[in-house]
Protein backbone atom coordinates (compact mmCIF):
# COMPACT_ATOMS: atom_id res chain seq x y z
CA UNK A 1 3.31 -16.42 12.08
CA UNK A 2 5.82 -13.89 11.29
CA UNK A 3 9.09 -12.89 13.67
CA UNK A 4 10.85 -10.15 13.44
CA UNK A 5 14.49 -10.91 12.97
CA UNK A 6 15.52 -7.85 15.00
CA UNK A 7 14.03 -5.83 17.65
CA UNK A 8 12.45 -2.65 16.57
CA UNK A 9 13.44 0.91 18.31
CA UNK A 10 10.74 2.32 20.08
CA UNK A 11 10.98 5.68 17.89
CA UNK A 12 9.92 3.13 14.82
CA UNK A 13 7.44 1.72 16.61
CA UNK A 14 5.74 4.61 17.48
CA UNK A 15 5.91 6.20 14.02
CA UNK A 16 3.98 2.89 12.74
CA UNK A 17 1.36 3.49 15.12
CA UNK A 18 0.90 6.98 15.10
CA UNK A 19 -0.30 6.24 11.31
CA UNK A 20 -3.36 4.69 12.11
CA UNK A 21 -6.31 6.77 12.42
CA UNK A 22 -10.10 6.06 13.65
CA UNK A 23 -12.96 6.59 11.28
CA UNK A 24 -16.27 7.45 11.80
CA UNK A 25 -18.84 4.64 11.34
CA UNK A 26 -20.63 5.09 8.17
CA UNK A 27 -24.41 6.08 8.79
CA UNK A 28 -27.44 5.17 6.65
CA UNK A 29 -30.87 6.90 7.08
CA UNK A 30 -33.73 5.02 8.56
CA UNK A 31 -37.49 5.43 9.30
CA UNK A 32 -38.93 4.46 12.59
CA UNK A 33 -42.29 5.92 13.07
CA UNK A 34 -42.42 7.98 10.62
CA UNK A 35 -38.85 9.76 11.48
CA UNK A 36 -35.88 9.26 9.61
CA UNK A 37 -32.82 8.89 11.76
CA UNK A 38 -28.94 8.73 10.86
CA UNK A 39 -27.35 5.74 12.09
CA UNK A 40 -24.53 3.05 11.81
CA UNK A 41 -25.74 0.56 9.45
CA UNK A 42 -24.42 -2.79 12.15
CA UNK A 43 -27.53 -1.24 14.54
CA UNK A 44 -30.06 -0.55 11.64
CA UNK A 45 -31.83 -3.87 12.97
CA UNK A 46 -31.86 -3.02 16.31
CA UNK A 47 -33.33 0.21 16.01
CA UNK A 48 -36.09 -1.25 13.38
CA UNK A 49 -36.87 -4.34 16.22
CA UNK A 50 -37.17 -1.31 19.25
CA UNK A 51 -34.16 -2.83 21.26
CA UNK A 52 -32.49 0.86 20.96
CA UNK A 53 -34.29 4.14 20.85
CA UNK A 54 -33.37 6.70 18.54
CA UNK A 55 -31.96 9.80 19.71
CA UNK A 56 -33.41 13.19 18.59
């Protein structure tokens, strides 16, 4: 595992974070009923087996 050799300043370390940025999930159409629905493809089983309802 890597160690930093020297402590890093709390003004670096919150420029590194304040880099990273959330995305939004990706969403893929679906039918379920007869509707098509937008939604993130990770759930696209669960709202085809009826453990989540779709919204809308």
């Amino acid at each position: 595992m890597a160690v930093p050799k020297r402590k890093m300043s709390r003004s670096n370390t919150r420029h590194r974070r304040a880099q990273w940025k959330a995305s939004p999930p990706a969403l893929v159409p679906i039918a379920v009923d007869g509707s098509v629905y937008q939604v993130p493809r990770r759930l696209v089983k669960a709202y085809q087996r009826g453990l989540l309802a779709p919204e809308g």
